[in-house]
Protein backbone atom coordinates (compact mmCIF):
# COMPACT_ATOMS: atom_id res chain seq x y z
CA UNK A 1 137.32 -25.14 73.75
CA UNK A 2 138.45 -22.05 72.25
CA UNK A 3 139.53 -19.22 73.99
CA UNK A 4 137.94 -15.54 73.22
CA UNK A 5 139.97 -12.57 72.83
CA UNK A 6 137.69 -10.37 74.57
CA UNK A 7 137.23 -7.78 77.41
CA UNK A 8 134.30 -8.08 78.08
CA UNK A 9 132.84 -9.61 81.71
CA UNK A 10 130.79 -12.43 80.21
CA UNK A 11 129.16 -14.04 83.37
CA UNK A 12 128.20 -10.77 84.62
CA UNK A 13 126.67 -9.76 80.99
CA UNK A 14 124.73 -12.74 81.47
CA UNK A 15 122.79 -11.99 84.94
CA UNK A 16 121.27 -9.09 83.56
CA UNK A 17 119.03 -11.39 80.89
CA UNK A 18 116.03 -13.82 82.08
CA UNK A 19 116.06 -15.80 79.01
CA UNK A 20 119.54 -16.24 79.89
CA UNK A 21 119.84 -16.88 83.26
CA UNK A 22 116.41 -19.34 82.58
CA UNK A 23 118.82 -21.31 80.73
CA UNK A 24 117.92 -21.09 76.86
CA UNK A 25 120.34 -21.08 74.44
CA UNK A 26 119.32 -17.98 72.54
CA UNK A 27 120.88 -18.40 68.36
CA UNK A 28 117.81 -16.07 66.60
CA UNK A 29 119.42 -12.70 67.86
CA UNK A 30 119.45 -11.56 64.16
CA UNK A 31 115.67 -11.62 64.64
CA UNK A 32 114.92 -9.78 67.83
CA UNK A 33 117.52 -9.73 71.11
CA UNK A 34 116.44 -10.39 74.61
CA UNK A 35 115.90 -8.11 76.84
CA UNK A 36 117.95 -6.79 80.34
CA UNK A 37 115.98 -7.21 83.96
CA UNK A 38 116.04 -3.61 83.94
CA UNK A 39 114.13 -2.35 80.84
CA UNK A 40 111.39 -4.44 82.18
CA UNK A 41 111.47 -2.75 85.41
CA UNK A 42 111.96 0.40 84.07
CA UNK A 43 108.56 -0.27 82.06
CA UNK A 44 107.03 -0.52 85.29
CA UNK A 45 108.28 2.33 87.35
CA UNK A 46 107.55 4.92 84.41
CA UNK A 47 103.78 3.30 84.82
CA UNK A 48 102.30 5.83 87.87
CA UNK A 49 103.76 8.54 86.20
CA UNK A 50 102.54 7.90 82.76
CA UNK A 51 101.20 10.90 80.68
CA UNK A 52 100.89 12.20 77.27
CA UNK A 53 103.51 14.14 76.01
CA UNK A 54 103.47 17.52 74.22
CA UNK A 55 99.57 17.96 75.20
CA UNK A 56 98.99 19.08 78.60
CA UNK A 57 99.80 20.94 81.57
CA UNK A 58 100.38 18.49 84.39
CA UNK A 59 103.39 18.09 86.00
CA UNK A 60 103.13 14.45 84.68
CA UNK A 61 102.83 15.69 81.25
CA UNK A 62 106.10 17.55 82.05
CA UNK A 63 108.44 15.04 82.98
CA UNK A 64 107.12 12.53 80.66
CA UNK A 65 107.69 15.44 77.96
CA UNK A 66 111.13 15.85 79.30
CA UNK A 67 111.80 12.31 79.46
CA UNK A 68 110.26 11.59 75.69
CA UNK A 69 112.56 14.37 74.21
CA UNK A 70 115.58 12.99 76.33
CA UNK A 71 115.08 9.72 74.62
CA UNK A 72 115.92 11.61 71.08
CA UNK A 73 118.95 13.00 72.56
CA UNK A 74 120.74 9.69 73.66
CA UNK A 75 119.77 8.31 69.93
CA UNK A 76 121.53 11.40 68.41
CA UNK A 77 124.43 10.98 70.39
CA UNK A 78 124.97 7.08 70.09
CA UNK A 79 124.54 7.37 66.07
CA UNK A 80 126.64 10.70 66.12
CA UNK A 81 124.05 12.46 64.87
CA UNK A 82 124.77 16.16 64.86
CA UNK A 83 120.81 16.79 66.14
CA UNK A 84 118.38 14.82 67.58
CA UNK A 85 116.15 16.83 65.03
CA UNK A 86 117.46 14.73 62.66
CA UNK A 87 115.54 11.66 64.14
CA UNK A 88 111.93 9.95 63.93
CA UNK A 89 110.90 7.00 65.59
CA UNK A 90 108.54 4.52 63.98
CA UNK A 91 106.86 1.00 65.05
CA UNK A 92 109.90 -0.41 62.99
CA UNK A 93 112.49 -0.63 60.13
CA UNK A 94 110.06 -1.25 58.27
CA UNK A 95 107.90 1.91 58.83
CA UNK A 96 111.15 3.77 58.21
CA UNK A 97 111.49 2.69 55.19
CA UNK A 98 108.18 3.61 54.14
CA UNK A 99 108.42 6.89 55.59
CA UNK A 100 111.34 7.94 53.49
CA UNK A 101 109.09 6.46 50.40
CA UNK A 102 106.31 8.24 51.02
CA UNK A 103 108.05 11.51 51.61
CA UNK A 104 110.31 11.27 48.82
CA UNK A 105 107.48 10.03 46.52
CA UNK A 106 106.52 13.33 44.92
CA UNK A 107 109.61 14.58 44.69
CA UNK A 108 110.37 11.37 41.48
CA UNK A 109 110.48 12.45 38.07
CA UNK A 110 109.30 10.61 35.07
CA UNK A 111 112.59 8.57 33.97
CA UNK A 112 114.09 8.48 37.03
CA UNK A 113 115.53 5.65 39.03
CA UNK A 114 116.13 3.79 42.09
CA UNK A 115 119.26 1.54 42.96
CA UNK A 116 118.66 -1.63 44.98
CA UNK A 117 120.55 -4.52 46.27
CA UNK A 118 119.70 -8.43 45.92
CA UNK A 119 120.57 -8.92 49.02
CA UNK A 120 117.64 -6.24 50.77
CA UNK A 121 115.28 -7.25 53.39
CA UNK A 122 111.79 -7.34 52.13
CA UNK A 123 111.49 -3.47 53.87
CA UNK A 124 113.79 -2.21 51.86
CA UNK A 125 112.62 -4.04 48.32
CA UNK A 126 109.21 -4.14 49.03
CA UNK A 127 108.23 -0.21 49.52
CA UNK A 128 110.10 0.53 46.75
CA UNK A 129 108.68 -1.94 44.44
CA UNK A 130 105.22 -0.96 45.69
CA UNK A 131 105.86 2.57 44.28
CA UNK A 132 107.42 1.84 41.17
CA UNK A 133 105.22 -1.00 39.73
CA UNK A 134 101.92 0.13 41.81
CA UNK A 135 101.68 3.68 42.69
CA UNK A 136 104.01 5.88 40.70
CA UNK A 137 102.01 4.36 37.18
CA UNK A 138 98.41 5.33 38.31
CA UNK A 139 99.96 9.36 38.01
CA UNK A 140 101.44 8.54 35.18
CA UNK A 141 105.05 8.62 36.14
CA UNK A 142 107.45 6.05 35.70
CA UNK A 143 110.44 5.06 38.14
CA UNK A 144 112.39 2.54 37.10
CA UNK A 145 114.19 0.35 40.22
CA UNK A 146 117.06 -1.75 39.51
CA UNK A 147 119.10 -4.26 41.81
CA UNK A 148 122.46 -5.47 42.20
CA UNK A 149 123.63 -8.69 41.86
CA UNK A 150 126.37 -10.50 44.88
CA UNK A 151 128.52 -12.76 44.47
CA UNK A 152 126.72 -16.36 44.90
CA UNK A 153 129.98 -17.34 46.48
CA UNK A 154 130.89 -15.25 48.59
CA UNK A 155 128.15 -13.14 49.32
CA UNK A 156 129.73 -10.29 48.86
CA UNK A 157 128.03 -6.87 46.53
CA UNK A 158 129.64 -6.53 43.04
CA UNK A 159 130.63 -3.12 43.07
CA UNK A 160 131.08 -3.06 40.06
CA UNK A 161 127.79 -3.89 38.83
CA UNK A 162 126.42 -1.04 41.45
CA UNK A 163 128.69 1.61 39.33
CA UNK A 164 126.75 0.28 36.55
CA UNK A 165 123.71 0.93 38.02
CA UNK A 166 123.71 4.17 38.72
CA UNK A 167 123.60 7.07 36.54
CA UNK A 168 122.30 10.65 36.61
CA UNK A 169 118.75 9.68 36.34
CA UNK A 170 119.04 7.72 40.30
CA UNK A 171 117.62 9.77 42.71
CA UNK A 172 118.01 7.05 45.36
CA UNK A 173 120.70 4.20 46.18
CA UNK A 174 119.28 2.01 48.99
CA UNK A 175 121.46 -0.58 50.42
CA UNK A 176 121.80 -2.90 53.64
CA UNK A 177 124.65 -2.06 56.31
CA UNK A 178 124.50 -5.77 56.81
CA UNK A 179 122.45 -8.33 54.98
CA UNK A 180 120.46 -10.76 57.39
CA UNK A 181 120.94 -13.50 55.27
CA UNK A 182 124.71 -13.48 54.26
CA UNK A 183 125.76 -11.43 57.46
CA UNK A 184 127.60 -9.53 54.51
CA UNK A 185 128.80 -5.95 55.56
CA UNK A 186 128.58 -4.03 52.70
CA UNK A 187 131.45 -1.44 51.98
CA UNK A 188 129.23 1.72 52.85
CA UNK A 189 132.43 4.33 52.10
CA UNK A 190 132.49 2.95 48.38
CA UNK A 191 128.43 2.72 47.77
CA UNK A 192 128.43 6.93 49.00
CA UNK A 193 131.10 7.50 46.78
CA UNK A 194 129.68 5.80 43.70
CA UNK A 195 126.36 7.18 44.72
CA UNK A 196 128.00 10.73 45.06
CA UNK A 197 129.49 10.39 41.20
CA UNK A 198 125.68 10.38 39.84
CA UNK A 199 124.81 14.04 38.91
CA UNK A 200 121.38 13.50 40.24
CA UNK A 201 120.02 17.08 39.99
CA UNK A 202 117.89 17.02 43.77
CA UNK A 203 115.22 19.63 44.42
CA UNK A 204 117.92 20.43 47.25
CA UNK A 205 120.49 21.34 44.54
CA UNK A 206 122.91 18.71 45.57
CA UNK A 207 123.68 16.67 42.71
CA UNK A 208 124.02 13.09 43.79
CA UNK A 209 121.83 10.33 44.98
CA UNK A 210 121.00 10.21 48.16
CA UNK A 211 121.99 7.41 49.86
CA UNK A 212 119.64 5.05 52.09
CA UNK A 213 121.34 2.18 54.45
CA UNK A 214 119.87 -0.54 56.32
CA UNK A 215 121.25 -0.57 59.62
CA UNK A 216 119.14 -3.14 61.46
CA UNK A 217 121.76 -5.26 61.67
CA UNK A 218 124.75 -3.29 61.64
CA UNK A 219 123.90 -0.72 64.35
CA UNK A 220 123.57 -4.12 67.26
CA UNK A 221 127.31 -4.93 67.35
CA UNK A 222 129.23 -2.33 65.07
CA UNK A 223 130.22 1.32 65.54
CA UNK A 224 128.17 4.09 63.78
CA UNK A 225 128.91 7.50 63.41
CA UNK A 226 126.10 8.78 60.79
CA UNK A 227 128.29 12.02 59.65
CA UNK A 228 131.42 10.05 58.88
CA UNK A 229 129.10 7.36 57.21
CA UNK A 230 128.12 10.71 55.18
CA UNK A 231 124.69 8.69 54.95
CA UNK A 232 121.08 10.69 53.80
CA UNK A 233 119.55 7.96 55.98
CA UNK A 234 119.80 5.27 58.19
CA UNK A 235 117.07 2.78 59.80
CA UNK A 236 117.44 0.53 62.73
CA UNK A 237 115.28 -1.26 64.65
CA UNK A 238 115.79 -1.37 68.91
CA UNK A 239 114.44 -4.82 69.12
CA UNK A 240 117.62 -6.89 67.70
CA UNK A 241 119.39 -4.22 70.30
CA UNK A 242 117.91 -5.17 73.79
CA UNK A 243 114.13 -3.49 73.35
CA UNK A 244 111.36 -5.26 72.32
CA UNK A 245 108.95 -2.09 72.78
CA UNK A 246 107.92 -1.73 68.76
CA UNK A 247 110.18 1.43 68.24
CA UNK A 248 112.36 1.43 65.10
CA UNK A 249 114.70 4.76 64.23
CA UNK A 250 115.34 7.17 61.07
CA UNK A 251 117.84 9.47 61.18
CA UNK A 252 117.78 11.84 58.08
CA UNK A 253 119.83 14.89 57.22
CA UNK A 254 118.56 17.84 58.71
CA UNK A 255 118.24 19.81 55.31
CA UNK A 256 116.36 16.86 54.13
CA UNK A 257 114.21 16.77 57.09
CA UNK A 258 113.13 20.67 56.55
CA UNK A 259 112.37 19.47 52.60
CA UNK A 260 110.81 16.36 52.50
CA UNK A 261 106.93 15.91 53.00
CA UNK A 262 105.46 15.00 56.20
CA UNK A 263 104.76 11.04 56.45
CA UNK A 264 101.93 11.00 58.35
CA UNK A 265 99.26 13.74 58.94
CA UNK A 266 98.03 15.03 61.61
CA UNK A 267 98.15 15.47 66.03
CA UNK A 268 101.59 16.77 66.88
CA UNK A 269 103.15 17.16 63.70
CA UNK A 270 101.18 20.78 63.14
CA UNK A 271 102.33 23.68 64.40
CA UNK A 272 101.13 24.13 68.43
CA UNK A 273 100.29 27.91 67.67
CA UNK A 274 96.44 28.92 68.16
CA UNK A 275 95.28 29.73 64.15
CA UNK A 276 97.63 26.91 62.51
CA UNK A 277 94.71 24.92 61.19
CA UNK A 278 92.61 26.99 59.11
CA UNK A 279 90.13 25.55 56.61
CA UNK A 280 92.90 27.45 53.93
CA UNK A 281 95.90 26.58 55.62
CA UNK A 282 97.71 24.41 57.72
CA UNK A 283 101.15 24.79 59.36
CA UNK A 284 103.49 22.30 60.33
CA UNK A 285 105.62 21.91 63.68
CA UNK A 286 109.46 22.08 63.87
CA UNK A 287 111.43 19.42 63.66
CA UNK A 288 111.57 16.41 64.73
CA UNK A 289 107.81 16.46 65.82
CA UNK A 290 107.25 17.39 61.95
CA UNK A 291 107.25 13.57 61.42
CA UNK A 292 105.98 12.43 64.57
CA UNK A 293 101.90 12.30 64.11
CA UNK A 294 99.22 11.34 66.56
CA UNK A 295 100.09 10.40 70.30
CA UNK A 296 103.82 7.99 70.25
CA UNK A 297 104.70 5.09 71.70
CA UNK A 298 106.09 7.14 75.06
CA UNK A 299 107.25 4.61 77.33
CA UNK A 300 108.64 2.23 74.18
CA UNK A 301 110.92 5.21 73.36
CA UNK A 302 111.81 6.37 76.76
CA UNK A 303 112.75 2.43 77.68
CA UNK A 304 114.32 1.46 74.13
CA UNK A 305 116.38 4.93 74.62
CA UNK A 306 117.86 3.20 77.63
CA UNK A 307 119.03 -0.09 75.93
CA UNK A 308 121.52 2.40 74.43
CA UNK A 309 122.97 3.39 77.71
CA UNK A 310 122.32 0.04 79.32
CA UNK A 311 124.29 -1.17 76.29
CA UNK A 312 127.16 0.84 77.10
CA UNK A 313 127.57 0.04 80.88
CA UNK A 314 126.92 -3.94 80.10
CA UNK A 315 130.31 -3.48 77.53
CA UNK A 316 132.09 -1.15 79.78
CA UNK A 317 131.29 -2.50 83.38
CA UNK A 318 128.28 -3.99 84.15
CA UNK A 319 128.72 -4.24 87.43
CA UNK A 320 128.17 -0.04 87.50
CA UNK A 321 125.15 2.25 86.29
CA UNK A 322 127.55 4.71 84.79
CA UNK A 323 124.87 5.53 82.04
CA UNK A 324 121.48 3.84 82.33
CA UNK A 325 118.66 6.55 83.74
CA UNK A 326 121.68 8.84 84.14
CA UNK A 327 121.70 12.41 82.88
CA UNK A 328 125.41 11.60 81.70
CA UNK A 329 125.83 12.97 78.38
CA UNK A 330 127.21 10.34 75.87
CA UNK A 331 130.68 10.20 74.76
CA UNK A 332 131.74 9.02 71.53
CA UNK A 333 134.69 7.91 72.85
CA UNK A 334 132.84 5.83 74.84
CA UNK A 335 130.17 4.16 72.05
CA UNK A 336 133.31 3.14 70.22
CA UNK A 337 135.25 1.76 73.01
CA UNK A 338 131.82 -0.52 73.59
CA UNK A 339 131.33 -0.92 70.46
CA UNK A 340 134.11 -2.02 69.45
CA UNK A 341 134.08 -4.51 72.06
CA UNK A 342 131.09 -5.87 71.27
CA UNK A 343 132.22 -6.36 67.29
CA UNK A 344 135.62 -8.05 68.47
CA UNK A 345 133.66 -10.40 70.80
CA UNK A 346 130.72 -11.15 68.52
CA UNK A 347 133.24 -11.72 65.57
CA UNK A 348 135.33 -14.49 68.04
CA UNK A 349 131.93 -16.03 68.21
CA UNK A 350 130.93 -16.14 64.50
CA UNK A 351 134.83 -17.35 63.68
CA UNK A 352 133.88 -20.02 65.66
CA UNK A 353 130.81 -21.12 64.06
CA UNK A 354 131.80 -21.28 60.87
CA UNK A 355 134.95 -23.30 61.41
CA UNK A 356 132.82 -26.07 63.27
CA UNK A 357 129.75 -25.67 61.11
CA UNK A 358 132.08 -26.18 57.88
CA UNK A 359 133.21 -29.19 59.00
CA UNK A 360 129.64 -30.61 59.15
CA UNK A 361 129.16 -33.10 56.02
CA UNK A 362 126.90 -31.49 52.99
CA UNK A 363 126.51 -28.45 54.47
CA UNK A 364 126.55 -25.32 52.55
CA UNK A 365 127.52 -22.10 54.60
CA UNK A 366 126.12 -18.62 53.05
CA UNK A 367 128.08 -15.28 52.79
CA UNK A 368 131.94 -14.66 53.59
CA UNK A 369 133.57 -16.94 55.07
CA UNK A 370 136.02 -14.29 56.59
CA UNK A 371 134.79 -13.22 60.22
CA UNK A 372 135.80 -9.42 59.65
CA UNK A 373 133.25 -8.96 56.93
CA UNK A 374 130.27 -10.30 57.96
CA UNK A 375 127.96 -9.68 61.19
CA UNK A 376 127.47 -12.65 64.29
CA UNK A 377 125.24 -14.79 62.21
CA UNK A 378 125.81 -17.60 59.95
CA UNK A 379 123.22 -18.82 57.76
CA UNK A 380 123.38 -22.09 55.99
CA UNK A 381 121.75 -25.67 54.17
CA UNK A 382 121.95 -29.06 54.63
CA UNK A 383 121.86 -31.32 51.45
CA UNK A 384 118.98 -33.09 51.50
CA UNK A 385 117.44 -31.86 54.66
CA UNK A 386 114.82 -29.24 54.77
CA UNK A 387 116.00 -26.21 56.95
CA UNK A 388 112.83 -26.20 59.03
CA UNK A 389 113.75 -29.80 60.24
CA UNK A 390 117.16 -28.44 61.32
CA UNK A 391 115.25 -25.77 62.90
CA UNK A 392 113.01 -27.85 64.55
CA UNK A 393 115.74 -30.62 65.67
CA UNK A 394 117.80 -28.01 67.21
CA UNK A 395 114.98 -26.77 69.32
CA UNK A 396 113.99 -30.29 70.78
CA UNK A 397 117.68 -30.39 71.99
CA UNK A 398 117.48 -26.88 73.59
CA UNK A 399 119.08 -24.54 70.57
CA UNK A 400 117.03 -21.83 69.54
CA UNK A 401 117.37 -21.22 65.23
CA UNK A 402 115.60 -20.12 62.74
CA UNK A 403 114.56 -20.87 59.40
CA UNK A 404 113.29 -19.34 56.59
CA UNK A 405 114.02 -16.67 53.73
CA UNK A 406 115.01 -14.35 56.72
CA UNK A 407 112.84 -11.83 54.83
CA UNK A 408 115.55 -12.17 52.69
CA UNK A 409 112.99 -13.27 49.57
CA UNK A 410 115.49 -11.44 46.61
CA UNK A 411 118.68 -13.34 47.80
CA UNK A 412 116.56 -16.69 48.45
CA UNK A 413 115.17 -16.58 44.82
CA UNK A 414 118.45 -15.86 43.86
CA UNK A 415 120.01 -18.58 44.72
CA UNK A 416 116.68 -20.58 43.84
CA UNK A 417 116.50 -21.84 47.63
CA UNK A 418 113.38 -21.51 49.25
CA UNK A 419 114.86 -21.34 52.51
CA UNK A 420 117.70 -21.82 54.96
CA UNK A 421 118.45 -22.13 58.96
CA UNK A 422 120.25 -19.38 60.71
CA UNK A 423 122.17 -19.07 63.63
CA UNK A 424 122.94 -15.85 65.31
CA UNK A 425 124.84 -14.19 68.81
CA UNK A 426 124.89 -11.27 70.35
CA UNK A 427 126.99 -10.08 73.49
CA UNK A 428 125.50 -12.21 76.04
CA UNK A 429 126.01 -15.59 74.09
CA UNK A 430 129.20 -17.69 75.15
CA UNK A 431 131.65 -19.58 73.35
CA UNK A 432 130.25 -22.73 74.66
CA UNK A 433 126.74 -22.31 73.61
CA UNK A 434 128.50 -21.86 70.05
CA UNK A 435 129.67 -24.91 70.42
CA UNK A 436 127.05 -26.78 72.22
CA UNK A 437 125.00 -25.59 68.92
CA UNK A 438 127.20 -26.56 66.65
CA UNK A 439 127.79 -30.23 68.16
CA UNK A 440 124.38 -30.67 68.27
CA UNK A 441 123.97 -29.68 64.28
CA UNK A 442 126.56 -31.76 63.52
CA UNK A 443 124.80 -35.24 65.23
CA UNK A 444 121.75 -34.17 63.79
CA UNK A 445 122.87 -34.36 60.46
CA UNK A 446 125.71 -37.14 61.13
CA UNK A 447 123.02 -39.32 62.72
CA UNK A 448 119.98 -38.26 60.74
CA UNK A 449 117.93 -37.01 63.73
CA UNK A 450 114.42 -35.11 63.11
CA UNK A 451 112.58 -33.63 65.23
CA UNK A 452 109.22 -35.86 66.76
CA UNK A 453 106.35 -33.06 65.96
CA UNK A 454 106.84 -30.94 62.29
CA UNK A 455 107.12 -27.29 62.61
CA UNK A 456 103.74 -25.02 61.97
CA UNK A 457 105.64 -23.59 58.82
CA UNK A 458 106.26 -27.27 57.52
CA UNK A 459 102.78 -28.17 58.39
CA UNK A 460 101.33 -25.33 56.71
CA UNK A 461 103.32 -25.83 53.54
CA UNK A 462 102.04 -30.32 53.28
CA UNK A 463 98.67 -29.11 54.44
């Protein structure tokens, strides 16, 4: 067994997780994370109290106000965002995505463009595709997207192709932090700067092309700080980070905020004020609540606000509640120190994986094969096996995968594979369930084990 450089208090990580502590071996943390004891219980407590926010006069209504706005705060402050006004909260990534589409939408000129990367999760391809082959046209305007190409090797972004890309006519560069599928992480620094060199004239008067990231998978395990990132936007999803309450994040530049369109119309995002609806006229509310129509999902934000805090203590001492339900404001000192923590340990995990999983005959590992520049997740095929077997052989001997195109469909086609299995950690996975899943890969494959019932996907697909 290999030992892991790490400071973090493993076994006590662990008691705070069900799944866990029921004994699965959890490898599909790319796709959602499990969740601590104490979000659930939070859930619960907040239920007698429960309330609309922002529409009434109860002392319920209050604290659930104060509680729903709070939630805003501790986002701001993990991602270093310089307001929480700055922030909306959606179902999803997904819905982020679309809400900077469909507030950006009018602002497109005939002739302009949009830069992409192969390597994109479907919600961040398909939105933009949607407006540039499907909506855009039928007002007569064409937007042109184009996409970069990665090395099939390495999985890494050619750079160089990006810079080739762009020009003055791209209003938008859209990238991931971290691809799902490669576990790439993209050089954000360099795609700013080339996106910064456009000369894209913006209604704002900046010229440059805004810059979109990805972050579901790179705000989990890796520091953020949204000002030194000098992004226009960043999405992230809280169920790959402990919170599986539907609540997904955009942060977007305040000026850009005050700009843009609303996304959605109507309840809470106009103006409070008696007269602000008029059958001439109607006026918008501040910031964030501009973007935030009809009634929210309360408790999911109040709870998945928490997995931030509850993320900190499990990395700093999770024996103590130095953060979670605490009025403690949030240090950056701190969210790096955790951070950080979490990266070095994940990494240690992923090294591992890839040095026993490349040892595994015919197997073909995706993405860098250099720890540092990837995320905890290793993606990969088996020559002549389908991934779904793999999948499904790993789960009859306790080993939780995945496979698929990850969402992933631009770097499947690609690489003109229709799928792949995945393996993926997060903090409270150990070195030896690494290795327990990688042992077990290997004598599926060495011994030419399937699995005794076909998956539902493989089903579907013969049926």
């Amino acid at each position: 067994m290999v030992e892991t450089d790490c400071t973090l208090d493993i076994p006590a990580i662990r008691k705070h997780f069900p799944a866990i502590t029921k004994g699965r071996i959890v490898t599909n943390n790319a796709a959602s994370t499990q969740a601590p004891r104490k979000l659930a219980d939070l859930y619960r407590e907040l239920l007698p109290d429960y309330e609309n926010v922002h529409r009434g006069q109860s002392n319920a209504s209050r604290a659930m106000t104060r509680l729903f706005e709070n939630s805003y705060e501790t986002i701001a402050k993990f991602i270093g965002a310089p307001s929480w006004q700055e922030l909306s909260l959606h179902r999803n990534t997904t819905e982020a995505h679309n809400s900077v589409m469909y507030s950006l939408m009018t602002e497109f000129r005939d002739g302009d463009n949009i830069v992409l990367t192969m390597m994109e999760h479907n919600s961040n391809y398909v939105p933009w595709y949607g407006m540039c082959r499907e909506i855009l046209p039928r007002f007569g305007i064409h937007v042109e997207y184009r996409i970069v190409n990665f090395d099939s090797e390495t999985g890494e972004l050619d750079l160089e192709h990006l810079a080739s890309l762009v020009d003055n006519r791209t209003k938008l560069v859209a990238a991931s932090g971290a691809s799902n599928f490669f576990g790439t992480k993209n050089p954000i620094s360099k795609i700013r700067e080339i996106a910064s060199a456009s000369g894209y004239v913006q209604p704002t008067g900046e010229r440059r092309s805004y810059l979109l990231i990805d972050g579901a998978q790179l705000v989990p395990s890796t520091y953020v700080d949204v000002q030194a990132m000098d992004v226009d936007f960043l999405s992230f999803s809280f169920h790959k980070i402990l919170a599986p309450f539907g609540v997904g994040v955009l942060y977007a530049k305040e000026h850009l905020r005050r700009a843009m369109r609303p996304f959605l119309y109507g309840g809470d995002m106009v103006a409070g004020l008696v007269g602000s609806v008029k059958p001439e006229r109607v006026n918008y509310n501040e910031l964030p609540w501009k973007f935030s129509a009809g009634t929210p999902n309360i408790l999911g934000a109040i709870v998945s606000a928490q997995a931030f805090r509850i993320l900190l203590d499990l990395a700093l001492n999770p024996e103590e509640e130095i953060y979670f339900m605490t009025e403690k404001e949030i240090l950056r000192k701190d969210v790096r120190d955790a951070m950080d923590k979490i990266t070095r340990y994940t990494r240690t995990l992923t090294r591992r994986a890839l040095d026993l999983i490349s040892e595994i005959p015919k197997i073909k590992i995706y993405g860098p094969l250099n720890e540092t520049r990837r995320t905890s997740l290793v993606a990969f095929n088996v020559e002549g096996r389908s991934p779904f077997d793999l999948a499904d052989a790993l789960n009859e001997f306790g080993v939780e995968s995945r496979a698929g195109c990850h969402c992933a469909g631009l770097a499947h086609d690609n690489l003109q594979i229709p799928a792949s299995c995945r393996l993926s950690f997060y903090l409270y996975n150990t070195m030896e369930e690494v290795e327990t899943a990688a042992d077990i890969l290997a004598k599926i494959v060495r011994e030419g084990i399937y699995a005794k019932a076909p998956s539902a996907v493989g089903a579907l697909a013969t049926s």
